[in-house]
Each structure stands twice: as structure tokens, then as C-alpha cells.
Protein backbone atom coordinates (compact mmCIF):
# COMPACT_ATOMS: atom_id res chain seq x y z
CA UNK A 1 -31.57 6.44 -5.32
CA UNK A 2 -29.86 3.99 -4.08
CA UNK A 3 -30.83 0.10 -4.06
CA UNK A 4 -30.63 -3.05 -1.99
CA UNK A 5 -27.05 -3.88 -3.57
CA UNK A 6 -25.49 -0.80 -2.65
CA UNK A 7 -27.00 -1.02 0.73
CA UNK A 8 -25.74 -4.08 1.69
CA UNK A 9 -22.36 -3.69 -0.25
CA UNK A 10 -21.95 -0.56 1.94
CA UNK A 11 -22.20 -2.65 4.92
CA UNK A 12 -19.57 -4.83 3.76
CA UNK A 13 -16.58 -2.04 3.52
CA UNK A 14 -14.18 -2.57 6.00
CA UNK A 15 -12.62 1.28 7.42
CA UNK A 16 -9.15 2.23 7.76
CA UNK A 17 -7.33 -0.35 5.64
CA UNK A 18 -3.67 -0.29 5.74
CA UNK A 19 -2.00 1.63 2.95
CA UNK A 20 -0.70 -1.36 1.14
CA UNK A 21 1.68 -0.29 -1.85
CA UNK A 22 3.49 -3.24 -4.34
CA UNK A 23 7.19 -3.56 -2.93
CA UNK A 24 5.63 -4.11 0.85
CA UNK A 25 6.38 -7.43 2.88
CA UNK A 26 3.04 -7.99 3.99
CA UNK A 27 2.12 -10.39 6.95
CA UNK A 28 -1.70 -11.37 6.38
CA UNK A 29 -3.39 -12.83 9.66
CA UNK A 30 -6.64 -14.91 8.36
CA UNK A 31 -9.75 -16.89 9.95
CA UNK A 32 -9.27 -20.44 8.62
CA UNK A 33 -11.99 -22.90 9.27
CA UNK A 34 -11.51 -26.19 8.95
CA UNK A 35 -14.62 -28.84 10.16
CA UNK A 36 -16.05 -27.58 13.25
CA UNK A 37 -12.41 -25.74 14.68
CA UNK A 38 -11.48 -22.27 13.72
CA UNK A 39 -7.78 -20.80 13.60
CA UNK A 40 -5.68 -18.25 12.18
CA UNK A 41 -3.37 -18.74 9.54
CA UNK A 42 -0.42 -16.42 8.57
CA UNK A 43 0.45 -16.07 5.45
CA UNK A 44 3.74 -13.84 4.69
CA UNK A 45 5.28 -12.50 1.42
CA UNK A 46 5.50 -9.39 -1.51
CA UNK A 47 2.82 -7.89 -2.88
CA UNK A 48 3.52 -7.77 -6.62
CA UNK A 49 -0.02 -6.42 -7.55
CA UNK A 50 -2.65 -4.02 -6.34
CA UNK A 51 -5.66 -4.23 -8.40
CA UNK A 52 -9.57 -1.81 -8.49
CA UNK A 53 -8.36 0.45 -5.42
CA UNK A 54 -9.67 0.01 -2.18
CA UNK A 55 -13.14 -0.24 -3.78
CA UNK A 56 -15.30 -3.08 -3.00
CA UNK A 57 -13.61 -5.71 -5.46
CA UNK A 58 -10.38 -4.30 -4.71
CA UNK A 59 -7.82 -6.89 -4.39
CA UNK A 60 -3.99 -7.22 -3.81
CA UNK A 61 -1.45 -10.36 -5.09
CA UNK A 62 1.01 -11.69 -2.28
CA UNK A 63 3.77 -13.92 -3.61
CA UNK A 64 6.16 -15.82 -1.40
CA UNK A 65 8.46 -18.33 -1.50
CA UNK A 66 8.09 -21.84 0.55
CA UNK A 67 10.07 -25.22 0.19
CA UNK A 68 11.38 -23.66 -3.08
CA UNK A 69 8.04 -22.72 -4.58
CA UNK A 70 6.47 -19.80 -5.38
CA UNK A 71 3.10 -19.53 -3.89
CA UNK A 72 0.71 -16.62 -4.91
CA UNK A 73 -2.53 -15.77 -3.33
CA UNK A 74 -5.14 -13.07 -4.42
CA UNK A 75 -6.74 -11.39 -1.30
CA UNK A 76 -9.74 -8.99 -1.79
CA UNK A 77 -9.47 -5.90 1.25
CA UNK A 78 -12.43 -5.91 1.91
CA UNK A 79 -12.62 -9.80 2.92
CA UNK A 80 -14.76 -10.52 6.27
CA UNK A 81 -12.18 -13.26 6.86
CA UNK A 82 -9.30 -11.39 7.26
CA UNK A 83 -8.36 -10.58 10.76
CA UNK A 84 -5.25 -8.35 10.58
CA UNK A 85 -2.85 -6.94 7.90
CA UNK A 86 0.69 -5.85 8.96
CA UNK A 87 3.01 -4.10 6.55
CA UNK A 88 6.32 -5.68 7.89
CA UNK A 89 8.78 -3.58 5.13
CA UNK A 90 8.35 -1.31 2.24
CA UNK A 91 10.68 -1.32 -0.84
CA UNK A 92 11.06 1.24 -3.44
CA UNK A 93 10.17 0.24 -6.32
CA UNK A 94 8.99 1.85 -10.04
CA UNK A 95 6.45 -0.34 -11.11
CA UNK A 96 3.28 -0.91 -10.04
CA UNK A 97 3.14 -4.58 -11.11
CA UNK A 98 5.70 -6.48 -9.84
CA UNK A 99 5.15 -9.75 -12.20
CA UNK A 100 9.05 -9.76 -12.88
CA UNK A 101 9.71 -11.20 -9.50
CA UNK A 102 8.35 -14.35 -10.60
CA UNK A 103 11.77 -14.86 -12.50
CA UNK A 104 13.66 -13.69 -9.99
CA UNK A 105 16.09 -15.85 -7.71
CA UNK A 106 18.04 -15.22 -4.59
CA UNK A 107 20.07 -12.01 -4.53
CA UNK A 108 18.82 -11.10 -7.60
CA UNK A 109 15.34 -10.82 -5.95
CA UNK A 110 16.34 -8.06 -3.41
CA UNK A 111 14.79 -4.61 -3.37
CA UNK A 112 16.25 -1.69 -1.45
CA UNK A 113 14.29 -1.64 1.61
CA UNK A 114 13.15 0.68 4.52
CA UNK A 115 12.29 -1.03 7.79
CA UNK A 116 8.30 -0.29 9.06
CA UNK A 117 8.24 -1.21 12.91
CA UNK A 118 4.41 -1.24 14.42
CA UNK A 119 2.45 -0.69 11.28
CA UNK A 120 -0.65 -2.69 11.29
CA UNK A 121 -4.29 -3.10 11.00
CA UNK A 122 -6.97 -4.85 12.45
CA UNK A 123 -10.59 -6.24 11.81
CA UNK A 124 -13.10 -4.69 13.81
CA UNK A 125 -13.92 -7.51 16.70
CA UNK A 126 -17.90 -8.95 17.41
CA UNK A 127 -19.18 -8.51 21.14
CA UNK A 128 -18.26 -12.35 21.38
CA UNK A 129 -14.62 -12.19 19.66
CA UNK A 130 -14.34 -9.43 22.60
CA UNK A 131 -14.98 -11.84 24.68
CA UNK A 132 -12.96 -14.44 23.85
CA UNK A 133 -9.90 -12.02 23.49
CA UNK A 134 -11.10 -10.94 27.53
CA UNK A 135 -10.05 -14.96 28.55
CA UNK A 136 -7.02 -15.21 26.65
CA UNK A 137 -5.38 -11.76 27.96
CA UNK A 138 -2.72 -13.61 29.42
CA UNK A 139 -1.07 -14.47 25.47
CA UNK A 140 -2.00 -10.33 24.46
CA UNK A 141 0.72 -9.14 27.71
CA UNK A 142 3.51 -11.95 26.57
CA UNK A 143 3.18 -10.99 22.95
CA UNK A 144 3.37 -6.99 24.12
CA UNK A 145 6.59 -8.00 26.81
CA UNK A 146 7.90 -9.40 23.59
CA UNK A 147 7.52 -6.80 21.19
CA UNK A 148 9.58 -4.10 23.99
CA UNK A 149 12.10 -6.22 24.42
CA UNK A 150 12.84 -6.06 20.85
CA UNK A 151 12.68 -2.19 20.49
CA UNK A 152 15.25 -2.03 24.08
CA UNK A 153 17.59 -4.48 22.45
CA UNK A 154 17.46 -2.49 18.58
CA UNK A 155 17.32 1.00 20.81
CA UNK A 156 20.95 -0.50 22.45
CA UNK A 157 22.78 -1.62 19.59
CA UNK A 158 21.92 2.24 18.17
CA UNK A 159 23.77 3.08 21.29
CA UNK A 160 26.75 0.75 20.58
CA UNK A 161 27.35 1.68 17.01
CA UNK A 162 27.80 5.46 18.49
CA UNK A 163 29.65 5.18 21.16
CA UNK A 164 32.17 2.97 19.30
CA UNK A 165 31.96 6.32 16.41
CA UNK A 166 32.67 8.47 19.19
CA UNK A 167 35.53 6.27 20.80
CA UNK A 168 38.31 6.94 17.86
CA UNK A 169 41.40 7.90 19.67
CA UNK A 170 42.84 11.63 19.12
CA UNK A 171 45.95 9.96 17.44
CA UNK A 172 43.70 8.46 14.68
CA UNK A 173 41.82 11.55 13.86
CA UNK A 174 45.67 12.92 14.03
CA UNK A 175 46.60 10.31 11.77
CA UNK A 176 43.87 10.96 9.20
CA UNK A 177 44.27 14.65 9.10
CA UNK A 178 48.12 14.21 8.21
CA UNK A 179 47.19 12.07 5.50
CA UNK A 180 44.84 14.50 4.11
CA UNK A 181 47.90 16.98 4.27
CA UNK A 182 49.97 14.72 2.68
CA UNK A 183 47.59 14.48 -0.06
CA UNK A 184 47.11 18.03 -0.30
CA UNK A 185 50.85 18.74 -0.57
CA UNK A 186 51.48 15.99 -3.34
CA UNK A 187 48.94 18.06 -5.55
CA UNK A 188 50.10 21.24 -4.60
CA UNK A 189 53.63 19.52 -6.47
């Protein structure tokens, strides 16, 4: 039997939320209102906690560092103001709190990290946020030109980096396979 709570609290889950680990770099994207206007703000940094799940209450810590000062902020997932979540990299790590970042400084705060390109999520948008998004299509294409320029320019530099592999001379490879012999002689002695 279930009651008015879980009802309405059932309304209130938000579906496919982004698999958000501690270690990520996540870029949070959230409905800010502020008198009568209504923006997004951004809000970029490490989550160093994931608390309750992806239950109802489930929340995550993001930590970042601005003007020299650490800034934490506890967001729940299932918050109605958050528009987007994008997991910008992901860091191995063996802990599933990472409070000992809060020490760390500069170089010694670096994790070993694996690049995520195009891993996101979104809110699910109203009839009239649809239609609002309809008049300002214009900023969507310049923000997609943007994002394949990037992925041409990293896909060329892949293609740099091997042709310059690929361009050693004969007389190098020549040069490294006598020293090999050399060495290979000497313990032969």
C-alpha cells in the first residue's frame, strides 16, 4: 500500500542520472534565480563524496578551488533545479571519500586521470523550456560547430604524433639495432 509520500516522492525521481563516481571532474549546469531573472550557473570541480545512492536523498560533494579557496557544495541528484550534469574526467582512485583532498595543494593534488569526451546528462525540458530552446537555436548550432572543431583538431594532432613515429629514418633504426648488438656482445664477454 502505498501512500501520498511515496506517490509524490516517485514523481520527483529524475531518470537516467549520470554515473557519477568520487575522482570525476564534474561540470554542474544549474537554474539560478535571482529577483524576477533566471540564469544558469556553472559550477565546476571533484567530487570527493557520494552519499545514500541514487535514492531520493541521494547526494554528491563537489569541491573546487577559486581565488585560492576551497569551495564545497552538496548537490542532491535528484534536484528539480539542476539542468545538466557533465562528467568532464574520471580519476582512479581507492577511496570512496575523498576528504584528504582538502589538504592537498598543487601537484600534490593530482590524480591519474582518463579523459571522458561527450559524457553528459540532461534535465528533462517543460513544453515551454522547449520553446524557448526553439528561439535560441541559433547559440545550440555555434556551440555544436564548436564542439567538432575540437574533436578535428585532437583527431589531427593523433595524426601528427604518428606520422612523426613512422618518419624515423632507416639509418636510426640501423643505428639502434647496432647498439643493441653492441650490448649483446659486451655480455656475451
Amino acid at each position: 500500500m502505498s501512500t501520498k509520500l511515496d506517490i509524490f516522492n516517485k514523481t520527483q525521481l529524475k531518470t537516467n542520472i549520470p554515473d557519477i563516481r568520487p575522482g570525476d571532474v564534474v561540470r554542474i549546469h544549474q537554474r539560478v534565480k535571482e529577483k524576477d531573472k533566471e540564469r544558469i550557473q556553472v559550477f565546476e570541480g571533484l567530487v570527493i563524496a557520494k552519499k545514500h545512492g541514487k535514492a531520493l536523498n541521494g547526494t554528491f560533494t563537489v569541491r573546487k578551488i577559486s581565488l585560492g579557496v576551497g569551495i564545497e557544495r552538496v548537490f542532491p541528484f535528484h534536484c528539480p533545479t539542476i539542468e545538466k550534469i557533465e562528467i568532464v574526467k574520471r580519476s582512479k582512485v581507492r577511496r570512496a571519500k575523498l576528504y584528504y583532498m582538502r589538504e592537498r595543494r598543487g601537484k600534490k593534488a593530482r590524480m591519474k586521470t582518463k579523459e571522458l569526451l561527450g559524457v553528459e546528462w540532461e534535465a528533462e525540458k517543460t513544453p515551454s523550456q522547449k520553446s524557448s530552446e526553439e528561439n535560441s537555436g541559433s547559440v545550440k548550432t555555434e556551440e555544436k560547430e564548436s564542439k567538432e572543431k575540437i574533436e578535428k583538431s585532437s583527431s589531427t594532432s593523433k595524426e601528427a604524433r604518428d606520422n612523426e613515429k613512422s618518419s624515423e629514418s632507416p639509418k636510426e633504426k640501423e643505428g639502434e639495432r647496432k647498439t643493441k648488438e653492441e650490448k649483446d656482445d659486451k655480455k656475451e664477454k
